[in-house]
C-alpha atoms as a PDB file:
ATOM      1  CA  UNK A   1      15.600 -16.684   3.581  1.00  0.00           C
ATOM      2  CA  UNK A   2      16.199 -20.445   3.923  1.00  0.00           C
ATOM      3  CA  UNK A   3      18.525 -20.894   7.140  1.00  0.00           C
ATOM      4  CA  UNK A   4      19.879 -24.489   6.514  1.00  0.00           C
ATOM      5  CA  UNK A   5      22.992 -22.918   4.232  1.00  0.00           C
ATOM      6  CA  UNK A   6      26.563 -23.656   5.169  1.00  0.00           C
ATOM      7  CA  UNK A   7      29.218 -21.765   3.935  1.00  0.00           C
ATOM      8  CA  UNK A   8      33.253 -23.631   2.959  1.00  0.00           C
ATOM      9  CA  UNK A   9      36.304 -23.635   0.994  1.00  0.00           C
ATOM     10  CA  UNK A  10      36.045 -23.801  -2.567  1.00  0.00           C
ATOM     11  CA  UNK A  11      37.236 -27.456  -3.562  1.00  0.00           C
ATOM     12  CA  UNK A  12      38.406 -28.275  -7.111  1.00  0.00           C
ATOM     13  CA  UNK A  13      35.508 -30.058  -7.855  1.00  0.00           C
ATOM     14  CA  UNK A  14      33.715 -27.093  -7.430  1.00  0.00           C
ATOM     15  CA  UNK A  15      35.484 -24.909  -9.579  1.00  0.00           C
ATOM     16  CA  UNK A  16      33.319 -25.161 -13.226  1.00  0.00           C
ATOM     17  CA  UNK A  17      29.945 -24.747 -10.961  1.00  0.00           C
ATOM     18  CA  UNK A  18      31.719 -21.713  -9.597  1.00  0.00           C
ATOM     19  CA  UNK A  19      33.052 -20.211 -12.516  1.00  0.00           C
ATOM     20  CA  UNK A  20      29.120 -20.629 -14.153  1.00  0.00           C
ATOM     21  CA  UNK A  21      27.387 -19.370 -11.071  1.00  0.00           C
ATOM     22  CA  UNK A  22      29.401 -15.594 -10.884  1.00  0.00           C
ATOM     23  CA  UNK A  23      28.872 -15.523 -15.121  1.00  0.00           C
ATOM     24  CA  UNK A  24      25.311 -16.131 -13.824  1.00  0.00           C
ATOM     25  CA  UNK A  25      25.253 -13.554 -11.441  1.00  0.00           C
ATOM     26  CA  UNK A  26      27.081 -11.240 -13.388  1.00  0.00           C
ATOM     27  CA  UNK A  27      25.708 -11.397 -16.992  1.00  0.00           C
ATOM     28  CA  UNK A  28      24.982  -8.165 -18.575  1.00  0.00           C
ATOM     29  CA  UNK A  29      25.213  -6.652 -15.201  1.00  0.00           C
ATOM     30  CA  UNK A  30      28.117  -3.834 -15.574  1.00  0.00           C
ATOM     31  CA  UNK A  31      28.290  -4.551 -19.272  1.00  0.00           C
ATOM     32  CA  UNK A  32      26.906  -6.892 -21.982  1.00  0.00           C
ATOM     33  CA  UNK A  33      27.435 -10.473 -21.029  1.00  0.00           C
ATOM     34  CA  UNK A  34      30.863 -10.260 -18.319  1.00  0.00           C
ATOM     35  CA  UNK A  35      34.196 -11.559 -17.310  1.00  0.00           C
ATOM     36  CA  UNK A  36      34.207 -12.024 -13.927  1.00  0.00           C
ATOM     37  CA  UNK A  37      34.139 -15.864 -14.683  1.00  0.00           C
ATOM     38  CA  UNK A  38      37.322 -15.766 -16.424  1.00  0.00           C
ATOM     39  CA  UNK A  39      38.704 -13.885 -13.748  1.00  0.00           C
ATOM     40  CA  UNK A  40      38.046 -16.327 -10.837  1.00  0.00           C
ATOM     41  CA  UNK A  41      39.483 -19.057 -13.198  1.00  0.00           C
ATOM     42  CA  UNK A  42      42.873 -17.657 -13.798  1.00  0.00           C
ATOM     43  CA  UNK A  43      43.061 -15.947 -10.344  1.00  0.00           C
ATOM     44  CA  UNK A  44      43.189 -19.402  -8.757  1.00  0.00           C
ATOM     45  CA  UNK A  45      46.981 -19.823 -10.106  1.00  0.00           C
ATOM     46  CA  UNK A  46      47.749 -16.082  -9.448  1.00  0.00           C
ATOM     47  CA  UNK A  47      50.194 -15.596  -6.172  1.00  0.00           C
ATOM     48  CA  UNK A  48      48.014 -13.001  -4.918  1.00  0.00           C
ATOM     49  CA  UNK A  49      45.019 -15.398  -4.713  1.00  0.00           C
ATOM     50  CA  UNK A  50      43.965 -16.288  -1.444  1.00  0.00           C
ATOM     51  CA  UNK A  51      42.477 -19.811  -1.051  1.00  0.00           C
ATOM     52  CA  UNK A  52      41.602 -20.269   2.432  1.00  0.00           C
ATOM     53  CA  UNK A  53      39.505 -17.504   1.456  1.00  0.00           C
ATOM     54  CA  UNK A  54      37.833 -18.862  -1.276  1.00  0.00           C
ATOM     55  CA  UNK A  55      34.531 -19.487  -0.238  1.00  0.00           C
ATOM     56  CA  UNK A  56      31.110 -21.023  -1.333  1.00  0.00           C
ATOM     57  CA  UNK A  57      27.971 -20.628   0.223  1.00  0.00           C
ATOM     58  CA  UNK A  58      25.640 -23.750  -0.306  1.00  0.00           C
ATOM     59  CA  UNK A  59      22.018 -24.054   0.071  1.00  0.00           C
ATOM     60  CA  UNK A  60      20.665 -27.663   0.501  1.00  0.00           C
ATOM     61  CA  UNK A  61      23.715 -29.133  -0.877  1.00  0.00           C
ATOM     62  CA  UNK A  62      23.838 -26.462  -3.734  1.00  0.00           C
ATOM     63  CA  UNK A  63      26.213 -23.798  -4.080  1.00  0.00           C
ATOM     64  CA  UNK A  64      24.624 -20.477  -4.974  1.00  0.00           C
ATOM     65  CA  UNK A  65      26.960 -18.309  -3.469  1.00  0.00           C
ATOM     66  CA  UNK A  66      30.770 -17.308  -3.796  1.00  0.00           C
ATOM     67  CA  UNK A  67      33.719 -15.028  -2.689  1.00  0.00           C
ATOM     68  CA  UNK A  68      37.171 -14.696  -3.405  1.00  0.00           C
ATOM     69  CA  UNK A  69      40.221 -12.553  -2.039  1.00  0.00           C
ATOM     70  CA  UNK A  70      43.334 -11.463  -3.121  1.00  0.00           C
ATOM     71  CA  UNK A  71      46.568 -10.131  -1.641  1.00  0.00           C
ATOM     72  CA  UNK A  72      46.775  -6.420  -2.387  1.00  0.00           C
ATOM     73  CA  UNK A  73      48.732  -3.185  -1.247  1.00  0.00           C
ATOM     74  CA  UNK A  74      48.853   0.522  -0.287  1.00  0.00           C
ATOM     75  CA  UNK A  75      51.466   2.638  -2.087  1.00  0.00           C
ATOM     76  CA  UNK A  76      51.870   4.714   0.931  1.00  0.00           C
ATOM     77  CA  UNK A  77      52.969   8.764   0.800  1.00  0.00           C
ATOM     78  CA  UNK A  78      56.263   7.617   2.360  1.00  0.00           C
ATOM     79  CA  UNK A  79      57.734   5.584   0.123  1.00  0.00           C
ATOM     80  CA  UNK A  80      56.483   2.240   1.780  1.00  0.00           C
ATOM     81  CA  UNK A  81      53.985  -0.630   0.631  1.00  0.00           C
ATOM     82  CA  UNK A  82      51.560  -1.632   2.946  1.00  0.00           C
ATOM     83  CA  UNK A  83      50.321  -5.495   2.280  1.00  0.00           C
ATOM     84  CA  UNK A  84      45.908  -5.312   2.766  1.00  0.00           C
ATOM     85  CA  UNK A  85      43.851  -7.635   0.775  1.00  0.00           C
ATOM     86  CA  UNK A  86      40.576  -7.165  -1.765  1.00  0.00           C
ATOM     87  CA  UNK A  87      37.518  -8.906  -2.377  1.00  0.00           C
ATOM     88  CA  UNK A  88      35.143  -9.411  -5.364  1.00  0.00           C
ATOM     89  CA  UNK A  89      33.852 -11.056  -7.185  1.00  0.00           C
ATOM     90  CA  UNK A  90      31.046 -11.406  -4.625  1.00  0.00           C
ATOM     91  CA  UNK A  91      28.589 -13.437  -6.474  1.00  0.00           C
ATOM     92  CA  UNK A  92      24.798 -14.779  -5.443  1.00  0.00           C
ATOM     93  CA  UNK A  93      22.997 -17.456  -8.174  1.00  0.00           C
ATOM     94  CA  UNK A  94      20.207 -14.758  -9.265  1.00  0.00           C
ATOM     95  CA  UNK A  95      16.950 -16.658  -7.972  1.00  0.00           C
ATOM     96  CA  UNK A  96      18.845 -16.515  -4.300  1.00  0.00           C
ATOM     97  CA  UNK A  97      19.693 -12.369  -4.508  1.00  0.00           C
ATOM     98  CA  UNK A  98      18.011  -9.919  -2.155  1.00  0.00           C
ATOM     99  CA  UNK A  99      17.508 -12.952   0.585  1.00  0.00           C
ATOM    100  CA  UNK A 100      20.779 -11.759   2.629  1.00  0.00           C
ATOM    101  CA  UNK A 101      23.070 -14.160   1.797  1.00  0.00           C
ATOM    102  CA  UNK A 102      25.503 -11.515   0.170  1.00  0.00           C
ATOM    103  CA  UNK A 103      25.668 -10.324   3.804  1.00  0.00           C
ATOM    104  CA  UNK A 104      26.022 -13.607   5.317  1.00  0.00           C
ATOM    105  CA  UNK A 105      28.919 -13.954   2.765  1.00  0.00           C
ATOM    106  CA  UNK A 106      30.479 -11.414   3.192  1.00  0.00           C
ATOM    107  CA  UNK A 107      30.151 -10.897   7.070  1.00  0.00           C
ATOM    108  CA  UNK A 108      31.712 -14.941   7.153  1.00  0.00           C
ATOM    109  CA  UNK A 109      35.011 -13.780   5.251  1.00  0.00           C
ATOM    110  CA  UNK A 110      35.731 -11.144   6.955  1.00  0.00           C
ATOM    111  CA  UNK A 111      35.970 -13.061  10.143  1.00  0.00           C
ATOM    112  CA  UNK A 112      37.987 -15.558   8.298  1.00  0.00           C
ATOM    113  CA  UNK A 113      40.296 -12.786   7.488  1.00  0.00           C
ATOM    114  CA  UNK A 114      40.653 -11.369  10.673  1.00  0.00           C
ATOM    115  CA  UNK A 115      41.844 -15.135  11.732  1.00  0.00           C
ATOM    116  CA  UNK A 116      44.027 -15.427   9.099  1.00  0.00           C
ATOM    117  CA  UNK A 117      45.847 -11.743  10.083  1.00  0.00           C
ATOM    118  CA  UNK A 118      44.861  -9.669   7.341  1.00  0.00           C
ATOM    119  CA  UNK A 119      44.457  -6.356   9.092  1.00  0.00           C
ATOM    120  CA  UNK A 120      42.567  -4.080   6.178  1.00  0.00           C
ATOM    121  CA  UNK A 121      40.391  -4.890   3.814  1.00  0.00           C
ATOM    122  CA  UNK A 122      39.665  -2.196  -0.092  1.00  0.00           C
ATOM    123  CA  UNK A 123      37.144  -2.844  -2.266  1.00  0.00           C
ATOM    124  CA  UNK A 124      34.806  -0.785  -4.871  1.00  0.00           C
ATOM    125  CA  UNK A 125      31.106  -1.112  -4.363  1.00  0.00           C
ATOM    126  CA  UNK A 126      28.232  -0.062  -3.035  1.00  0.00           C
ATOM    127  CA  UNK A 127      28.445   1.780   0.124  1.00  0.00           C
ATOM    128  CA  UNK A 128      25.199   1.075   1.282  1.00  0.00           C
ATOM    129  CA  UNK A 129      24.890  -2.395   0.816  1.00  0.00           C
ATOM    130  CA  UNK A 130      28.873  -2.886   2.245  1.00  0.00           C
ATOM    131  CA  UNK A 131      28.142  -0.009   4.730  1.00  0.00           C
ATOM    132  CA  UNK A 132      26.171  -2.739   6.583  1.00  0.00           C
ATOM    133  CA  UNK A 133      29.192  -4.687   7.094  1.00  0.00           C
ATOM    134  CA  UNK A 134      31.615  -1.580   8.782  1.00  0.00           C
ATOM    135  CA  UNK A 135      32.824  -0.775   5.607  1.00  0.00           C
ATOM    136  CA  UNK A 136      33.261   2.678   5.339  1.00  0.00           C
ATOM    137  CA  UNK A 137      34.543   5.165   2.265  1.00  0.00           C
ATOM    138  CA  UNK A 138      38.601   4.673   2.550  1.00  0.00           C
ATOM    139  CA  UNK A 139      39.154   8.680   1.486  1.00  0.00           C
ATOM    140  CA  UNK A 140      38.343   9.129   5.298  1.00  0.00           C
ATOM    141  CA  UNK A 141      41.091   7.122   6.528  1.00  0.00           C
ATOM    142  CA  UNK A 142      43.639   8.578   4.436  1.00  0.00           C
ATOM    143  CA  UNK A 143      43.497   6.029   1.292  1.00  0.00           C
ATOM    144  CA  UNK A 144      42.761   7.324  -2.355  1.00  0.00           C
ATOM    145  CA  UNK A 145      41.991   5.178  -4.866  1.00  0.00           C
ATOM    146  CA  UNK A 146      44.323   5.176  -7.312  1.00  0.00           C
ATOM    147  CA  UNK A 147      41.725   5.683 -10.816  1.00  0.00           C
ATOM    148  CA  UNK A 148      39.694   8.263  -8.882  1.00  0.00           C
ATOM    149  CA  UNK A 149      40.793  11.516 -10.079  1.00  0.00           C
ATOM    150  CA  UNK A 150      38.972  13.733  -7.940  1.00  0.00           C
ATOM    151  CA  UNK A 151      40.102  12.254  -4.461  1.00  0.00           C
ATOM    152  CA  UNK A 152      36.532  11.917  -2.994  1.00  0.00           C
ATOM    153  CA  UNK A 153      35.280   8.073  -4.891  1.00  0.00           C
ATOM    154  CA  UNK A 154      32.214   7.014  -2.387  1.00  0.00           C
ATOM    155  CA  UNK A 155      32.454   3.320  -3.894  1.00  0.00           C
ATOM    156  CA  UNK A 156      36.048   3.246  -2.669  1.00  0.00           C
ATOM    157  CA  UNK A 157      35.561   1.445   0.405  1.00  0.00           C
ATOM    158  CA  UNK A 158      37.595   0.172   3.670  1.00  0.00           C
ATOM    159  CA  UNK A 159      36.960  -2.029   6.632  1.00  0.00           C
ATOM    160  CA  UNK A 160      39.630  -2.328   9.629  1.00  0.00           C
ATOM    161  CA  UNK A 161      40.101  -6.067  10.485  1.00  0.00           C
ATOM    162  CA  UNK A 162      42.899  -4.532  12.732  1.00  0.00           C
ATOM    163  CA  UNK A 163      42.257  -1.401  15.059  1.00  0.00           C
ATOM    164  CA  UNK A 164      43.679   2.212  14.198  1.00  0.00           C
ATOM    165  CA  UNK A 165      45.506   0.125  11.342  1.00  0.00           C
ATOM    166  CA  UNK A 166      45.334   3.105   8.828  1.00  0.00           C
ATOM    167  CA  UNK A 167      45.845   5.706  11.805  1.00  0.00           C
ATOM    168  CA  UNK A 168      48.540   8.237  10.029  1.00  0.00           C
ATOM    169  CA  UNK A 169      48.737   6.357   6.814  1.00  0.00           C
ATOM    170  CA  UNK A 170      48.180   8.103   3.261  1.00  0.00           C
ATOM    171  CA  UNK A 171      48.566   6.041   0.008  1.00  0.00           C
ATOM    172  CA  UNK A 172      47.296   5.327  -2.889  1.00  0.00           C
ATOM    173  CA  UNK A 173      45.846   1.521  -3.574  1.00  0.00           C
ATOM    174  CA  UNK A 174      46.098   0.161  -6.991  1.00  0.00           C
ATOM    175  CA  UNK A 175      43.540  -2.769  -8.106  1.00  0.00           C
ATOM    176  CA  UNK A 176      45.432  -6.076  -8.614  1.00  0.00           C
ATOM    177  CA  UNK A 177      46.853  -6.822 -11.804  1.00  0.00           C
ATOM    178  CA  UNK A 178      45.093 -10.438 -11.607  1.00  0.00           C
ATOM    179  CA  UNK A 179      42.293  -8.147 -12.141  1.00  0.00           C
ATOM    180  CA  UNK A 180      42.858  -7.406 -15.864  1.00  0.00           C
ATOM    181  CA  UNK A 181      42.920 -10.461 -17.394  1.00  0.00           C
ATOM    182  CA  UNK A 182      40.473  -9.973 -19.741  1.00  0.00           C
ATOM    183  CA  UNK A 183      42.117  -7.316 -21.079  1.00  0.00           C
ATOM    184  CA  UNK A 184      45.427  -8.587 -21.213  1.00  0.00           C
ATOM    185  CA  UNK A 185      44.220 -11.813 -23.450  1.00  0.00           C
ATOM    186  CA  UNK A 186      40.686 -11.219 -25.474  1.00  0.00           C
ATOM    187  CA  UNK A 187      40.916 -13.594 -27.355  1.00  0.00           C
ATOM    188  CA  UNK A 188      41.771 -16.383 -24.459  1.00  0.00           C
ATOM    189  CA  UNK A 189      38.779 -15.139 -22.785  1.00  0.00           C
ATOM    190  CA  UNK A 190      36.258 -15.529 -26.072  1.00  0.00           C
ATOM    191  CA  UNK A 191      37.375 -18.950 -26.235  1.00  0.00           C
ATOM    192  CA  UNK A 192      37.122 -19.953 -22.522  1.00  0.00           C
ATOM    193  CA  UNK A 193      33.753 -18.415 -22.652  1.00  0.00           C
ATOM    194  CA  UNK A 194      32.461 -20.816 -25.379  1.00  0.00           C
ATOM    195  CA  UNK A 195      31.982 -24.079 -22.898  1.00  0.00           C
ATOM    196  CA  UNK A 196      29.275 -22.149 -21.075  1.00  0.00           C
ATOM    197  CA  UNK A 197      25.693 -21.968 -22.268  1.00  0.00           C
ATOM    198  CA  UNK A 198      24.798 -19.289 -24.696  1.00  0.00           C
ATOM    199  CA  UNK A 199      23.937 -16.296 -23.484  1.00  0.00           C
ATOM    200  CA  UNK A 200      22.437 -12.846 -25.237  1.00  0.00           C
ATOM    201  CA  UNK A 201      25.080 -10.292 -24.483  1.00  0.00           C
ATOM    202  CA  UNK A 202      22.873  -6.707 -24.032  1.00  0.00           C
ATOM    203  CA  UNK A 203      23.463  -3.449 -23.547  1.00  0.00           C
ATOM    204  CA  UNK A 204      21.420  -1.987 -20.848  1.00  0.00           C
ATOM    205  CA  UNK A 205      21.326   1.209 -19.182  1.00  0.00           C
ATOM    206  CA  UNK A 206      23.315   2.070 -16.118  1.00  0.00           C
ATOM    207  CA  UNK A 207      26.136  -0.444 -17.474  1.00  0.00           C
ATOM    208  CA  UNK A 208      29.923   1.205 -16.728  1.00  0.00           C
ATOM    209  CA  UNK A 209      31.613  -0.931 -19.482  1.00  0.00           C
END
């Protein structure tokens, strides 16, 4: 892994090389082609979007690594709303994956976080690879995510930025609706797509979409 990488803000001049590298990252990944692209593009005028925590990770002067966060919440057992944040998409330019700077990236942010107050962190994804950064599954502090039926989703996954912050709290946590853009305008998304080079959308095996 190359070690002269810094890691800053996303700037507006940076936002089509963004958008590009996660469709990179992402194509045919979960499904054929993606949409996490059009996702980081309208998040950035959502309320929920967090922009000191919009981060790029740049390897001699080239960015090939990104994160973003976004407000989110707890419905808790008792009637209350408890305000945590989410992550994703976590994105790494595909010649530059399995080097560590997902880590790096990730490991950055949540430090950045912690500064910035946020006391909990949810996501979905691997526990394994996020395991490495404290994250553990949220079912064992008392969170369930809201589309797991059974109670007991392993990718469901929490990480204290506060201590004992979840101590006696049970909720349910609900993706962000900034999340399902896509699906709320298809057609928006088809069009947005078209200014970035053509890709073969496949359908592989393993994909969850």
């Amino acid at each position: 892994m190359k070690t002269n990488f810094t890691i800053r803000q996303e700037e507006s001049k940076d936002f089509f090389t963004v958008e590009n590298l996660v469709r990179e990252a992402f194509w045919n990944v979960y499904q054929p082609g993606c949409d996490e692209h059009f996702i980081v593009n309208h998040y950035r005028s959502n309320p929920d979007f967090i922009k000191e925590l919009s981060l790029v990770l740049e390897v001699d002067d080239k960015i090939i690594g990104y994160i973003m966060y976004s407000k989110a919440q707890i419905d808790c057992n008792d009637g209350t709303k408890l305000d945590v944040a989410t992550f994703g998409p976590l994105a790494i330019h595909p010649d530059f994956q399995r080097q560590g700077f997902g880590k790096i990236l990730v490991d950055y942010s949540l430090e950045k976080a912690k500064e910035l107050g946020i006391p909990c962190v949810l996501i979905c994804g691997s526990g394994e690879f996020y395991g490495k950064s404290g994250f553990v599954p949220a079912t064992t502090k008392g969170i369930r995510y809201a589309d797991d039926s059974e109670g007991d989703a392993l990718y469901f996954l929490c990480k204290e930025l506060k201590e004992d912050f979840l101590k006696d709290i049970f909720g349910i946590y609900h993706d962000p609706k900034g999340y399902f853009v896509t699906h709320e305008n298809p057609e928006d998304f088809e069009k947005y797509d078209l200014q970035f080079p053509k890709k073969e959308k496949l359908k592989l095996p393993g994909h969850i979409f």
